[in-house]
PDB file of N, CA and C in Angstrom:
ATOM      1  N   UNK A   1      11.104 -36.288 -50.971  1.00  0.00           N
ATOM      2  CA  UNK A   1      11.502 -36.091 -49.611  1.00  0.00           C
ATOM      3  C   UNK A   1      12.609 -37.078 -49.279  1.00  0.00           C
ATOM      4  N   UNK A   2      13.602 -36.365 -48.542  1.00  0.00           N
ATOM      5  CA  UNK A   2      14.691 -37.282 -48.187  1.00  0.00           C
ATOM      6  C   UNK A   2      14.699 -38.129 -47.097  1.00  0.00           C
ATOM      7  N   UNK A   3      15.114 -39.071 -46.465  1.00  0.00           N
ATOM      8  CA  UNK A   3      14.880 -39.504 -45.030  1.00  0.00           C
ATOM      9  C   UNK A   3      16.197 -39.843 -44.492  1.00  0.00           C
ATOM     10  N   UNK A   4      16.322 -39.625 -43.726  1.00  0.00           N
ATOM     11  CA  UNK A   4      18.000 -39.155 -43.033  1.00  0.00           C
ATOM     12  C   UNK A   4      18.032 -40.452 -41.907  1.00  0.00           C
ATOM     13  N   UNK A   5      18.646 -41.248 -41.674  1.00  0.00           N
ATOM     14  CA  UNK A   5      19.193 -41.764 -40.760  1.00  0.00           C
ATOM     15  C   UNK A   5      18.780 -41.343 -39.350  1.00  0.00           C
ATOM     16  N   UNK A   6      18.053 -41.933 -38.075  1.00  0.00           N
ATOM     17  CA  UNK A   6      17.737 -41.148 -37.348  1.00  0.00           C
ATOM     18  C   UNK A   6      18.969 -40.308 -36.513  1.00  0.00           C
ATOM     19  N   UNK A   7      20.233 -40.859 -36.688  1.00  0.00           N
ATOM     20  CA  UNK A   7      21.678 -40.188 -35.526  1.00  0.00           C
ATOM     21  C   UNK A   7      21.075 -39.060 -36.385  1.00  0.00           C
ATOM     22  N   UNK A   8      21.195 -38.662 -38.034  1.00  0.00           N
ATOM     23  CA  UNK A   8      21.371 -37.458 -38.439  1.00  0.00           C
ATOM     24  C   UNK A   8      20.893 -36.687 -37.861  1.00  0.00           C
ATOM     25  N   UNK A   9      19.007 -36.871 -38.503  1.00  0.00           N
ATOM     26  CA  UNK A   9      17.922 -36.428 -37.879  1.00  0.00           C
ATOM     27  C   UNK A   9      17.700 -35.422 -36.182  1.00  0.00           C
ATOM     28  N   UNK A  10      18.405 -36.371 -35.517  1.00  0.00           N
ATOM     29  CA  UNK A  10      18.677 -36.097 -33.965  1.00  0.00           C
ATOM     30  C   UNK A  10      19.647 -34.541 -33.923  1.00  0.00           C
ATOM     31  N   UNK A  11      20.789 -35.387 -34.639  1.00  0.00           N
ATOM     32  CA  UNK A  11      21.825 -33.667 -34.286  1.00  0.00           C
ATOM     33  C   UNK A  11      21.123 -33.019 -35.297  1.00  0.00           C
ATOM     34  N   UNK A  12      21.017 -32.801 -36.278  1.00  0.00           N
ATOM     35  CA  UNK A  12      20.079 -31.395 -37.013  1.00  0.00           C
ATOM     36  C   UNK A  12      18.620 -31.111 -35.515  1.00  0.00           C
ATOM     37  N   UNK A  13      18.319 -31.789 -35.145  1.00  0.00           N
ATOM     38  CA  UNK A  13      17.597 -31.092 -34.704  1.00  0.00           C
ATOM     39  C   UNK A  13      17.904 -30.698 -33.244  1.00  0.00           C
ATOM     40  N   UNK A  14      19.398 -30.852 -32.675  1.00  0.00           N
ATOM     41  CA  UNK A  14      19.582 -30.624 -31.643  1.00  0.00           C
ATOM     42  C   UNK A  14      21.177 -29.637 -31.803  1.00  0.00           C
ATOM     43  N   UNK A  15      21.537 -29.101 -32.940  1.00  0.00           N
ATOM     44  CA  UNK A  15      21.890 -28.537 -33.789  1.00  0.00           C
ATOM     45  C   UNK A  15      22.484 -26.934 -33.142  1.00  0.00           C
ATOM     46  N   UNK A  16      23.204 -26.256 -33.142  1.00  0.00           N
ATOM     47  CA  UNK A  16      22.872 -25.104 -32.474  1.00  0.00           C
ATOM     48  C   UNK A  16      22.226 -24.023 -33.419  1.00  0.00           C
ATOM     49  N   UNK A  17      21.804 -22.779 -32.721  1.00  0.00           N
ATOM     50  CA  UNK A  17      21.270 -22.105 -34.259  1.00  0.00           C
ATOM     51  C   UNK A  17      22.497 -21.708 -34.937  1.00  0.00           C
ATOM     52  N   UNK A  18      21.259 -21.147 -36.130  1.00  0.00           N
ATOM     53  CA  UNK A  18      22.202 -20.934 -37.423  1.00  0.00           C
ATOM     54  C   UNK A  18      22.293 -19.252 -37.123  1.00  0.00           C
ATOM     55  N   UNK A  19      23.703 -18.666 -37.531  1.00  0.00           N
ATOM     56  CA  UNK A  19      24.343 -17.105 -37.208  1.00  0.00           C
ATOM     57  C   UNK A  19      23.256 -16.224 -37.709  1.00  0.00           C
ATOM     58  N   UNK A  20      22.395 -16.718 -38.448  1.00  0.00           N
ATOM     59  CA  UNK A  20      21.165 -15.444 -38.659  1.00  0.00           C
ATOM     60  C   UNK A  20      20.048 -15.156 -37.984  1.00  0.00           C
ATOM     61  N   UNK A  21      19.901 -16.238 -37.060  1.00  0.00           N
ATOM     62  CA  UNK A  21      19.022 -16.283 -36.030  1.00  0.00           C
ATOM     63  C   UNK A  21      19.412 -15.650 -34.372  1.00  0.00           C
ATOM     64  N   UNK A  22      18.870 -14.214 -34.323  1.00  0.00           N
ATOM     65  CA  UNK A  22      19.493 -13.682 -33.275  1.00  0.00           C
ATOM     66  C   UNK A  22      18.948 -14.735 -31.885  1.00  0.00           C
ATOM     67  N   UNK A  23      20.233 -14.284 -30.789  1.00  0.00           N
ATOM     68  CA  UNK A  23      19.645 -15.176 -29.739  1.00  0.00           C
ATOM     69  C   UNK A  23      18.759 -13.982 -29.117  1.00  0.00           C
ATOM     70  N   UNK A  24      18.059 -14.706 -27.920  1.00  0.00           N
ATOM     71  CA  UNK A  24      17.216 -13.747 -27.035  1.00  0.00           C
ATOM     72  C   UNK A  24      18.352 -13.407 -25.847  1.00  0.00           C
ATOM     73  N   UNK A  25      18.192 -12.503 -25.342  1.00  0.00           N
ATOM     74  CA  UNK A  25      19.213 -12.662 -24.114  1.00  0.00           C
ATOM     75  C   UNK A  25      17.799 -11.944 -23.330  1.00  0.00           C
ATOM     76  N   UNK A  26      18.076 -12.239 -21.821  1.00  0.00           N
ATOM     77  CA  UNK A  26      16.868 -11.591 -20.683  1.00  0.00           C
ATOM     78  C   UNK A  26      16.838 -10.449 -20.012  1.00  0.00           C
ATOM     79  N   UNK A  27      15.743  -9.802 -20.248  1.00  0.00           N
ATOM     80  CA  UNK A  27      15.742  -8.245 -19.935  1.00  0.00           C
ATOM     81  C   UNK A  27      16.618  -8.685 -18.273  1.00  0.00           C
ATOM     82  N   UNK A  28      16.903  -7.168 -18.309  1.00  0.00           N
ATOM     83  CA  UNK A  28      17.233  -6.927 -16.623  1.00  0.00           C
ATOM     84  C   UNK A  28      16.509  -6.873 -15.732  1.00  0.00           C
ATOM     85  N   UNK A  29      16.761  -7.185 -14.940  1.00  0.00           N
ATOM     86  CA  UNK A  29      15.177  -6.496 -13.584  1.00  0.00           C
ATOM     87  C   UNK A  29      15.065  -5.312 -13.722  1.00  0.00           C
ATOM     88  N   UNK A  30      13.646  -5.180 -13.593  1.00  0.00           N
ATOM     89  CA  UNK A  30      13.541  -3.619 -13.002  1.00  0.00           C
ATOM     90  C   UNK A  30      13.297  -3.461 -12.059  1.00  0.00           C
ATOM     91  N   UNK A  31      13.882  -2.025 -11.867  1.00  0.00           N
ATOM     92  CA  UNK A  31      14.082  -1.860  -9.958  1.00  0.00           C
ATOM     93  C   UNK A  31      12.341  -1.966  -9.246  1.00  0.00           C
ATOM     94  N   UNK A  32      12.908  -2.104  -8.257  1.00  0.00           N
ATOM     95  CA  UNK A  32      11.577  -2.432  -7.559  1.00  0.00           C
ATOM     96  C   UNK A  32      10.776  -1.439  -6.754  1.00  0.00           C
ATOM     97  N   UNK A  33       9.405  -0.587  -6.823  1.00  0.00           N
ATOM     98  CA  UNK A  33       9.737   0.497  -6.389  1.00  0.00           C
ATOM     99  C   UNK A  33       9.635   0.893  -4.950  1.00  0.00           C
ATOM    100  N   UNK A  34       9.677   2.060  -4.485  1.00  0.00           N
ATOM    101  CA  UNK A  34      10.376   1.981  -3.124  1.00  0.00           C
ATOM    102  C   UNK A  34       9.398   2.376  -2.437  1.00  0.00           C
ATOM    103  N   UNK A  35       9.144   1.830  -1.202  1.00  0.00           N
ATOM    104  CA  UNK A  35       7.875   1.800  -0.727  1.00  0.00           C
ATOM    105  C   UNK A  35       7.894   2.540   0.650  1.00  0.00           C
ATOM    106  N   UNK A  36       7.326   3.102   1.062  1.00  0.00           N
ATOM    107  CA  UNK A  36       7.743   3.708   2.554  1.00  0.00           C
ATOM    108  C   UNK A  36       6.900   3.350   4.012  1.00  0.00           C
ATOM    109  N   UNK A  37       6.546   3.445   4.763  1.00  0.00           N
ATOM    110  CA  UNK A  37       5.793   3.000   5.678  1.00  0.00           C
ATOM    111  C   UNK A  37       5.115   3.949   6.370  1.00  0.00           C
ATOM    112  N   UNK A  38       4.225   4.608   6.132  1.00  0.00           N
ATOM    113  CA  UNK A  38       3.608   5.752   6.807  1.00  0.00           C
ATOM    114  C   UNK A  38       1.646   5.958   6.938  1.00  0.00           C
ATOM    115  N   UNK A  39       1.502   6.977   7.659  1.00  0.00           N
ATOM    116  CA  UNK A  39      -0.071   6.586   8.091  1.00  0.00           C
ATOM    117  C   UNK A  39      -0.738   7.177   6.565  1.00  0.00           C
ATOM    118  N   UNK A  40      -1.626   6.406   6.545  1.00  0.00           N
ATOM    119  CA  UNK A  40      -2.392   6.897   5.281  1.00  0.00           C
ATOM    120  C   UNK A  40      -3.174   8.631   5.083  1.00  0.00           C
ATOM    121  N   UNK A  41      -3.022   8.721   3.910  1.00  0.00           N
ATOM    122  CA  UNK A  41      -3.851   9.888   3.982  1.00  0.00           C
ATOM    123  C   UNK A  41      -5.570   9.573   3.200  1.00  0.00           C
ATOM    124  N   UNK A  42      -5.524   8.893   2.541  1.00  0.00           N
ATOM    125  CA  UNK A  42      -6.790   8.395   2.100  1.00  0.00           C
ATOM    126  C   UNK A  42      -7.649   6.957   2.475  1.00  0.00           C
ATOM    127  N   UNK A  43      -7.259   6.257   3.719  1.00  0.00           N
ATOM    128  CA  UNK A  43      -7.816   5.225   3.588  1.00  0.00           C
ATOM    129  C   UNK A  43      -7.473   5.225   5.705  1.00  0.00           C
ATOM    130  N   UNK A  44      -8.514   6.418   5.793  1.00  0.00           N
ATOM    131  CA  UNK A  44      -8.160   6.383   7.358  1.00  0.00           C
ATOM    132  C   UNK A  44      -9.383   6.250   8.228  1.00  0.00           C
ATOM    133  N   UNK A  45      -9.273   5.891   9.528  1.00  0.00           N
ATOM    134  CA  UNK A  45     -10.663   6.285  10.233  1.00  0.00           C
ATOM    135  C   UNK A  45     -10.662   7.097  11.144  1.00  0.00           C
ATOM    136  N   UNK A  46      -9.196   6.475  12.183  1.00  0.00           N
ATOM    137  CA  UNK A  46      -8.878   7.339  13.093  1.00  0.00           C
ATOM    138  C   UNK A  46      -7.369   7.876  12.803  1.00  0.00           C
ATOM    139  N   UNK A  47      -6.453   7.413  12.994  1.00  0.00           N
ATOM    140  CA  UNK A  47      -4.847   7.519  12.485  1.00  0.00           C
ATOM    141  C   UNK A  47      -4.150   7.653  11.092  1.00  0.00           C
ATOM    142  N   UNK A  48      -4.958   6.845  10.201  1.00  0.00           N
ATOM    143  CA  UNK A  48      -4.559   5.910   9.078  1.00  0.00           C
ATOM    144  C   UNK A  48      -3.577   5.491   9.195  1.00  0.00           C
ATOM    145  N   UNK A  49      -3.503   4.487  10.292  1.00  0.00           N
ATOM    146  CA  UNK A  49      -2.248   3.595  10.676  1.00  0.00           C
ATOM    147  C   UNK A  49      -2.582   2.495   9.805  1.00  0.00           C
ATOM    148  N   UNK A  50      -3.954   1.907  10.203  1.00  0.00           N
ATOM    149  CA  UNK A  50      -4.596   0.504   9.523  1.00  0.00           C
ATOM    150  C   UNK A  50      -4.006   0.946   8.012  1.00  0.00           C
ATOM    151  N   UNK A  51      -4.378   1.919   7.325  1.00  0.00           N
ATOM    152  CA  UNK A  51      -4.598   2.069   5.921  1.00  0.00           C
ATOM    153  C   UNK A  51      -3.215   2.598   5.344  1.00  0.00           C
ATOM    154  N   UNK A  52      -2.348   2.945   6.552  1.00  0.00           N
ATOM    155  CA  UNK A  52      -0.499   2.910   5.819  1.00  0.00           C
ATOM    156  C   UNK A  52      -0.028   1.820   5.549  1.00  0.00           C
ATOM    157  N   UNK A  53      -0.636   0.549   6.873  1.00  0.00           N
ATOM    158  CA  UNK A  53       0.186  -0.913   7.120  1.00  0.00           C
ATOM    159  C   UNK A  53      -0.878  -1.384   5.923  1.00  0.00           C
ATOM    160  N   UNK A  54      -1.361  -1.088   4.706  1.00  0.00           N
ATOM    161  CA  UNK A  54      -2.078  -1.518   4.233  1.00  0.00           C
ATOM    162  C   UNK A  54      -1.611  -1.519   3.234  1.00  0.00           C
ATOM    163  N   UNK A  55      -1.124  -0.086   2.968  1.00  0.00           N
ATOM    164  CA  UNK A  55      -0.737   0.488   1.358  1.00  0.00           C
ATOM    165  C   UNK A  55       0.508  -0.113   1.801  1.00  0.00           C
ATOM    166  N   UNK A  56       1.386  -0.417   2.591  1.00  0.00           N
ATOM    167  CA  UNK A  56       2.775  -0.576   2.889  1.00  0.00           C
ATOM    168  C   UNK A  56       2.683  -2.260   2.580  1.00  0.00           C
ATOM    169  N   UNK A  57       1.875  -3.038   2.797  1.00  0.00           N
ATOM    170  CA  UNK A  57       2.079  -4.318   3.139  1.00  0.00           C
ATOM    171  C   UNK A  57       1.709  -5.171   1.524  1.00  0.00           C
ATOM    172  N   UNK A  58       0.499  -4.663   1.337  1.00  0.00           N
ATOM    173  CA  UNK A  58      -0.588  -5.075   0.125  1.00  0.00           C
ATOM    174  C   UNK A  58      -1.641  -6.155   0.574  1.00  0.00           C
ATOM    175  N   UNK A  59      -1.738  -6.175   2.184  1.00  0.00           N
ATOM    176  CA  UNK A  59      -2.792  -6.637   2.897  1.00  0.00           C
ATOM    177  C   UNK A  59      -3.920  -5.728   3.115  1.00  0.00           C
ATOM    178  N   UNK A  60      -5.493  -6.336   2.830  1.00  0.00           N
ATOM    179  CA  UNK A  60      -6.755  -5.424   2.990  1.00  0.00           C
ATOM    180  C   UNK A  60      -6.532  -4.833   4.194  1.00  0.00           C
ATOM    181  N   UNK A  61      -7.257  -3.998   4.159  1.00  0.00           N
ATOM    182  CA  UNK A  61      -7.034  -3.284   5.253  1.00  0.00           C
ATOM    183  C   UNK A  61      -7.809  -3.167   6.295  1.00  0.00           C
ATOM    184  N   UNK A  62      -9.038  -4.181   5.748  1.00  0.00           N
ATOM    185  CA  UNK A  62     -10.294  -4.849   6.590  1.00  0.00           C
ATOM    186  C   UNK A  62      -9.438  -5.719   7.630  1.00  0.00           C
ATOM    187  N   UNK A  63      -8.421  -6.789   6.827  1.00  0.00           N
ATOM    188  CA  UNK A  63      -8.041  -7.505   8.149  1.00  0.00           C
ATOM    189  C   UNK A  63      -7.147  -7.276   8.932  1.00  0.00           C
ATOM    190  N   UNK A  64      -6.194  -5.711   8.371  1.00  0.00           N
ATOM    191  CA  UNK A  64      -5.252  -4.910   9.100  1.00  0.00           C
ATOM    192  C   UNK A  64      -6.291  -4.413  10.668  1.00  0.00           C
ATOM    193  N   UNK A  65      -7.750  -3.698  10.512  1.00  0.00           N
ATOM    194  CA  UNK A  65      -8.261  -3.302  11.254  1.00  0.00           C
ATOM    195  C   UNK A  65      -8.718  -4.805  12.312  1.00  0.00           C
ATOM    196  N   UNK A  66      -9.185  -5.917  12.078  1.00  0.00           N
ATOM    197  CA  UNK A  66      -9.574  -7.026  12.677  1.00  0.00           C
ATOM    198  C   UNK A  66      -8.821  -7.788  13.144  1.00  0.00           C
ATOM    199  N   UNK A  67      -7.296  -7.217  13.022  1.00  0.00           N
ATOM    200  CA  UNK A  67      -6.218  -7.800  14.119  1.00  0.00           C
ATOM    201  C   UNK A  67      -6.415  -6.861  14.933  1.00  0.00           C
ATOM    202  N   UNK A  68      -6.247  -5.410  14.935  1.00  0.00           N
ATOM    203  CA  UNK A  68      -5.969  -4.740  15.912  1.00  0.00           C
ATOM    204  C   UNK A  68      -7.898  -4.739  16.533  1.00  0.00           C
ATOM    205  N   UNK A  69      -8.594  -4.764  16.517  1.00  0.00           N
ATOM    206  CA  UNK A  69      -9.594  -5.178  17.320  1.00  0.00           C
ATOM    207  C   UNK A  69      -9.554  -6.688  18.073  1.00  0.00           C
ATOM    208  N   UNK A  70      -8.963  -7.634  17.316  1.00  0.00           N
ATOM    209  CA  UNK A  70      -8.789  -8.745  18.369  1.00  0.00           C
ATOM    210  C   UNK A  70      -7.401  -8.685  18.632  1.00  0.00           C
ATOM    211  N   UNK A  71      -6.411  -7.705  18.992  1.00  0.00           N
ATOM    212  CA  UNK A  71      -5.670  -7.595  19.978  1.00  0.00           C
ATOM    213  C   UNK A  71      -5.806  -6.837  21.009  1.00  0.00           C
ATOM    214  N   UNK A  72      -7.131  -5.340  20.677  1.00  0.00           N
ATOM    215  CA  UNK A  72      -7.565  -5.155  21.489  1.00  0.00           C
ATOM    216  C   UNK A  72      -8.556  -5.778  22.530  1.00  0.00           C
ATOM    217  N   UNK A  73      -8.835  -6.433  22.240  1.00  0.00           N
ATOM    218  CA  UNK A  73      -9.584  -7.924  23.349  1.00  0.00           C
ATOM    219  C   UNK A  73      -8.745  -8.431  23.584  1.00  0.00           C
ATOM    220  N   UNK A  74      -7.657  -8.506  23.482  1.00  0.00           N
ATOM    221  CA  UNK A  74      -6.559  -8.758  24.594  1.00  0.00           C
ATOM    222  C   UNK A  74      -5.484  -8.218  25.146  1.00  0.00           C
ATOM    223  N   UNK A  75      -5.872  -7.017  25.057  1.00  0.00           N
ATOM    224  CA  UNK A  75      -5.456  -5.802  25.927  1.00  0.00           C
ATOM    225  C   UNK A  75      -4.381  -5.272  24.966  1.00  0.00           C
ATOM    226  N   UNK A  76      -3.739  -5.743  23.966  1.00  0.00           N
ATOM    227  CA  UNK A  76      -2.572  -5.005  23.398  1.00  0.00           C
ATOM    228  C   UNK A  76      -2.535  -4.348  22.157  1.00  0.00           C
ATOM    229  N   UNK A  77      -4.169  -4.200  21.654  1.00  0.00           N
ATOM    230  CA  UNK A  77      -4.508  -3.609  20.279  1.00  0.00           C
ATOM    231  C   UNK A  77      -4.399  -1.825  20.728  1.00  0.00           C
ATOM    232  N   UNK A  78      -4.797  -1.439  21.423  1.00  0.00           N
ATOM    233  CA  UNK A  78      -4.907   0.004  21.816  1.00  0.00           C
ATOM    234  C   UNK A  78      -3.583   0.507  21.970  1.00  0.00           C
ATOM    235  N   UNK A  79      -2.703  -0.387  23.108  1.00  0.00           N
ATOM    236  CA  UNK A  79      -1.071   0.254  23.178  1.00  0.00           C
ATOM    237  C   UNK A  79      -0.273   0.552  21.724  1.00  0.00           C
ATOM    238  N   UNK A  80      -0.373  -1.008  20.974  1.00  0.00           N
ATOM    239  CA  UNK A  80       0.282  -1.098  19.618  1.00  0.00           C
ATOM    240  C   UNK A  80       0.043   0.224  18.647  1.00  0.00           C
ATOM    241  N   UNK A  81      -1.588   0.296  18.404  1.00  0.00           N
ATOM    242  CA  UNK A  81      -1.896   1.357  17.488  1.00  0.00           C
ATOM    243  C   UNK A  81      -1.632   2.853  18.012  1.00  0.00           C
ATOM    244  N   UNK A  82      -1.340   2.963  19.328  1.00  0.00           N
ATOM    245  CA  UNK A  82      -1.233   4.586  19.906  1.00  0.00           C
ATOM    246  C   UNK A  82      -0.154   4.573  19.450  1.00  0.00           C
ATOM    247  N   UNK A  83       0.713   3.556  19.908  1.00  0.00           N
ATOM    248  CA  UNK A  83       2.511   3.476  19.594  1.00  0.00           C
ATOM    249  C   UNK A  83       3.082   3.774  17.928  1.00  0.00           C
ATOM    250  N   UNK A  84       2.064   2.735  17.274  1.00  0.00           N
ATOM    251  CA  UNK A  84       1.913   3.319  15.752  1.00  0.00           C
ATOM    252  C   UNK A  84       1.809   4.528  15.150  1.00  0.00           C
ATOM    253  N   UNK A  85       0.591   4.881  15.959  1.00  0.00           N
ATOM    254  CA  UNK A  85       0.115   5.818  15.310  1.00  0.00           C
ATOM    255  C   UNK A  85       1.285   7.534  15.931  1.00  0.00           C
ATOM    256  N   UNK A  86       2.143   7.276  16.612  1.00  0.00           N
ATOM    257  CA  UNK A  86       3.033   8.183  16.879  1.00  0.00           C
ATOM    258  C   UNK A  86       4.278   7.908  16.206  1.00  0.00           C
ATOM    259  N   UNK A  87       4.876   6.421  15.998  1.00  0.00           N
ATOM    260  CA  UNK A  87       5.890   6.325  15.223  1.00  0.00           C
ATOM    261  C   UNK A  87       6.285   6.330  14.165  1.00  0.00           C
ATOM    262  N   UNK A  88       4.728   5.915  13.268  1.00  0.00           N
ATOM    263  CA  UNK A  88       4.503   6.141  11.813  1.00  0.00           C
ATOM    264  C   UNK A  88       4.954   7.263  11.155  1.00  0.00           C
ATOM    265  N   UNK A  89       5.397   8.345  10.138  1.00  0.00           N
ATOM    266  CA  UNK A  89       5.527   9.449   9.619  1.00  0.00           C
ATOM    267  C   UNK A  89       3.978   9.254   9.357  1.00  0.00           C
ATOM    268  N   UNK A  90       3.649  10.948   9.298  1.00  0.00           N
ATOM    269  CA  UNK A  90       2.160  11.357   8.404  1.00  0.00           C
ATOM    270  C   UNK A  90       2.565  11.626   7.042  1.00  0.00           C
ATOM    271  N   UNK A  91       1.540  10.831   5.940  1.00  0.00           N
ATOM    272  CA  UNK A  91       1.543  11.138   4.421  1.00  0.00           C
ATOM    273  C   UNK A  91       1.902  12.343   4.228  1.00  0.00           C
ATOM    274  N   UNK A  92       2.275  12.837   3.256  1.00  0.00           N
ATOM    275  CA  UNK A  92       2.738  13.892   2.476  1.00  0.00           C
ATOM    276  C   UNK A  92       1.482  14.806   2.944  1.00  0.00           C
ATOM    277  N   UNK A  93       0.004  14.107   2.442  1.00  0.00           N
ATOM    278  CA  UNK A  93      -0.771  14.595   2.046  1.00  0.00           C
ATOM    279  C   UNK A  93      -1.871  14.663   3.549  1.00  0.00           C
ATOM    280  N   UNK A  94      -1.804  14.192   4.312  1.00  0.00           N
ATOM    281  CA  UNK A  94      -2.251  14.040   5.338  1.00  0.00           C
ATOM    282  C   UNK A  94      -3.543  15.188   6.246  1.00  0.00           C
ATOM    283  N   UNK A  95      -4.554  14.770   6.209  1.00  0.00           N
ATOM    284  CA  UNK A  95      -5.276  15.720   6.495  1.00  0.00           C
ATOM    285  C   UNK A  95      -5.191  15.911   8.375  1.00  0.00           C
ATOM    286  N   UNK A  96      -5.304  17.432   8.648  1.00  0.00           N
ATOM    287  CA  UNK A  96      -5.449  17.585   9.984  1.00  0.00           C
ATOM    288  C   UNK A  96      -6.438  17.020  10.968  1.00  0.00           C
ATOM    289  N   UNK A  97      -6.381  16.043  11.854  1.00  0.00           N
ATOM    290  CA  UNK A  97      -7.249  15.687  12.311  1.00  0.00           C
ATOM    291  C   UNK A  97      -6.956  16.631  14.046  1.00  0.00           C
ATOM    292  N   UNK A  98      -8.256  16.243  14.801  1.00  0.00           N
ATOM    293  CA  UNK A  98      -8.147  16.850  16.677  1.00  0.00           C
ATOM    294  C   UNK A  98      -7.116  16.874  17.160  1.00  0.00           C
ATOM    295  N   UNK A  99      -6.678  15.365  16.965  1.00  0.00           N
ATOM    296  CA  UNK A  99      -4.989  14.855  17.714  1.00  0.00           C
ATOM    297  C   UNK A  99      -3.837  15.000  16.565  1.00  0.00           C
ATOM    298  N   UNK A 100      -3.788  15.445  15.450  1.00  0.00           N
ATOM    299  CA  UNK A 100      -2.404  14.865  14.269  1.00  0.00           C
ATOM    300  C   UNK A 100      -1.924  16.234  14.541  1.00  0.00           C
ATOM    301  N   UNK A 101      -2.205  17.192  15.840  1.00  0.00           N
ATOM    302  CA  UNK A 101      -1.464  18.077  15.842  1.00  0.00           C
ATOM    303  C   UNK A 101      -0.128  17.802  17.034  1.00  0.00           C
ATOM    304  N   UNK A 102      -0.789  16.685  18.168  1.00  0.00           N
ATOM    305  CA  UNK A 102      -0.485  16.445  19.159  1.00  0.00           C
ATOM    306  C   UNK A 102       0.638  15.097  18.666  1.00  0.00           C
ATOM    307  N   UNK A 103      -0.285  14.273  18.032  1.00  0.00           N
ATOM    308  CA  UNK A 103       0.722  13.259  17.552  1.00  0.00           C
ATOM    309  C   UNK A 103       1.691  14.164  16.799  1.00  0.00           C
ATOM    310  N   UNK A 104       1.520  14.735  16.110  1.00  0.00           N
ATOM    311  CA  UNK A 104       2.987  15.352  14.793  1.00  0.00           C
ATOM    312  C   UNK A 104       4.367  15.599  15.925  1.00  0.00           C
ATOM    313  N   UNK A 105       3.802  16.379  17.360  1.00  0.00           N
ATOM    314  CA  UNK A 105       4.782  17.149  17.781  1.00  0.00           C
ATOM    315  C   UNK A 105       5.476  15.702  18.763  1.00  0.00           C
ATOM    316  N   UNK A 106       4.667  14.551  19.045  1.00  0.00           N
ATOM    317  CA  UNK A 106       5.403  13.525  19.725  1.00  0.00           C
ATOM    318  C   UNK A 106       6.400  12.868  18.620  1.00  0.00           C
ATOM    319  N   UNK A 107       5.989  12.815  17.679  1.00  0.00           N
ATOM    320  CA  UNK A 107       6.892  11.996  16.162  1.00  0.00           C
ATOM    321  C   UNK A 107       7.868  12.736  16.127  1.00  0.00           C
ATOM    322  N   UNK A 108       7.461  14.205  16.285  1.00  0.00           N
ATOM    323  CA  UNK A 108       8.537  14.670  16.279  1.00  0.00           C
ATOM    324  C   UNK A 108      10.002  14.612  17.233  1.00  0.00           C
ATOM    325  N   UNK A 109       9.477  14.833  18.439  1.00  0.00           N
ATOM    326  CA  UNK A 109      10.029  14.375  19.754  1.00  0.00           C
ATOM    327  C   UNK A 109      10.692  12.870  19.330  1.00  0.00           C
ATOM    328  N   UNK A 110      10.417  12.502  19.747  1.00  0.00           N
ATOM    329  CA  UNK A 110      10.736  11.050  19.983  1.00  0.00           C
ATOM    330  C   UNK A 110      11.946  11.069  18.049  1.00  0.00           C
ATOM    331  N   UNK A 111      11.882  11.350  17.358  1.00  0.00           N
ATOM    332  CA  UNK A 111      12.982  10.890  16.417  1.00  0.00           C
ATOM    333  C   UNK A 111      13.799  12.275  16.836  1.00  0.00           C
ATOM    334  N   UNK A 112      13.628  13.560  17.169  1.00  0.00           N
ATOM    335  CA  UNK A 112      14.781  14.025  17.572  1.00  0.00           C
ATOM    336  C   UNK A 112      15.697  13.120  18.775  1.00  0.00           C
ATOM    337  N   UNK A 113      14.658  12.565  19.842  1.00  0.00           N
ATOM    338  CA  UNK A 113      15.349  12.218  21.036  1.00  0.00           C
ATOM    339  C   UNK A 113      16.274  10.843  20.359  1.00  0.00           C
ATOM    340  N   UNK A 114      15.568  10.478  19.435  1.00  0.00           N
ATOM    341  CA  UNK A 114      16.457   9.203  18.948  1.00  0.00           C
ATOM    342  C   UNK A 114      17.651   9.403  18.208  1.00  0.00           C
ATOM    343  N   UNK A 115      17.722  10.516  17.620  1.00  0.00           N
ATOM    344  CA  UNK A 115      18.511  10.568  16.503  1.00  0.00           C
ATOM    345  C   UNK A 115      20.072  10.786  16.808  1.00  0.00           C
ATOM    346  N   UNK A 116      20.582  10.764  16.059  1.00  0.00           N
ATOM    347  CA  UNK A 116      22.188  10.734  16.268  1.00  0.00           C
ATOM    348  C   UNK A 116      22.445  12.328  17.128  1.00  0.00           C
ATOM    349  N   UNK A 117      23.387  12.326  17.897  1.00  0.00           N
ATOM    350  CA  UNK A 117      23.487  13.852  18.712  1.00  0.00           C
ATOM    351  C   UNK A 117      24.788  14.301  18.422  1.00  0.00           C
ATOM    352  N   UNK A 118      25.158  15.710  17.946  1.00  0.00           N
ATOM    353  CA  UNK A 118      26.254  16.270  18.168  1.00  0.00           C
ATOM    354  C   UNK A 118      26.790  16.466  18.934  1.00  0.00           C
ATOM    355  N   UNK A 119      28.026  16.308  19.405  1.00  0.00           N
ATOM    356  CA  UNK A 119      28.690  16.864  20.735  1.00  0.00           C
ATOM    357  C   UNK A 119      30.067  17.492  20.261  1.00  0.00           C
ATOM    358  N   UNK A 120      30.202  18.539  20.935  1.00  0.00           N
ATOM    359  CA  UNK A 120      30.906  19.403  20.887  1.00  0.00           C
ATOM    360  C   UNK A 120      32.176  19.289  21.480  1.00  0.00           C
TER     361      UNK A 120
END
């Protein structure tokens, strides 16, 4: 065994690689996927507002529902979620509930009334 001088020692081992040793280079990102904001179709009770801001957020949806009960104890959980629950889009998949016929046609309303207008 040979013993090298420690300067040697140092640059061999701080050395760059040798041309047969491929480098690594770093994957790319991958895109991130695209998430939308709408009332749930599987994780509902009354709206599936709680269970859109749920799938939308990646917050339980236990404590999505236990804000809006302690904002309704202070009067602004009921306005918020009606307001939600009309501004939200319904899932693809969305089952008919008493009111998602009444809400559909206000969602509807309200983004025509918003939307950009032609004029002639």
């Amino acid at each position: 065994m040979v013993r090298r001088p420690p300067a040697e020692q140092a640059e061999a081992m701080t050395s760059a690689a040798s041309p047969e040793q491929p480098t690594l280079q770093p994957l790319p990102p991958s895109p991130a996927p695209s998430r939308r904001l709408h009332r749930s179709a599987r994780d509902r009770m009354l709206g599936g507002v709680c269970g859109g801001l749920a799938e939308y957020s990646g917050v339980d949806v236990v404590l999505w529902r236990v804000g809006f009960v302690a904002l309704a104890l202070m009067g602004a959980g009921i306005p918020a979620y009606i307001l939600l629950w009309i501004v939200m889009p319904a899932a693809s998949s969305a089952v008919d509930g008493p009111l998602e016929s009444t809400v559909q046609r206000l969602h509807t309303a309200l983004n025509d009334g918003l939307g950009p207008r032609n004029r002639t």
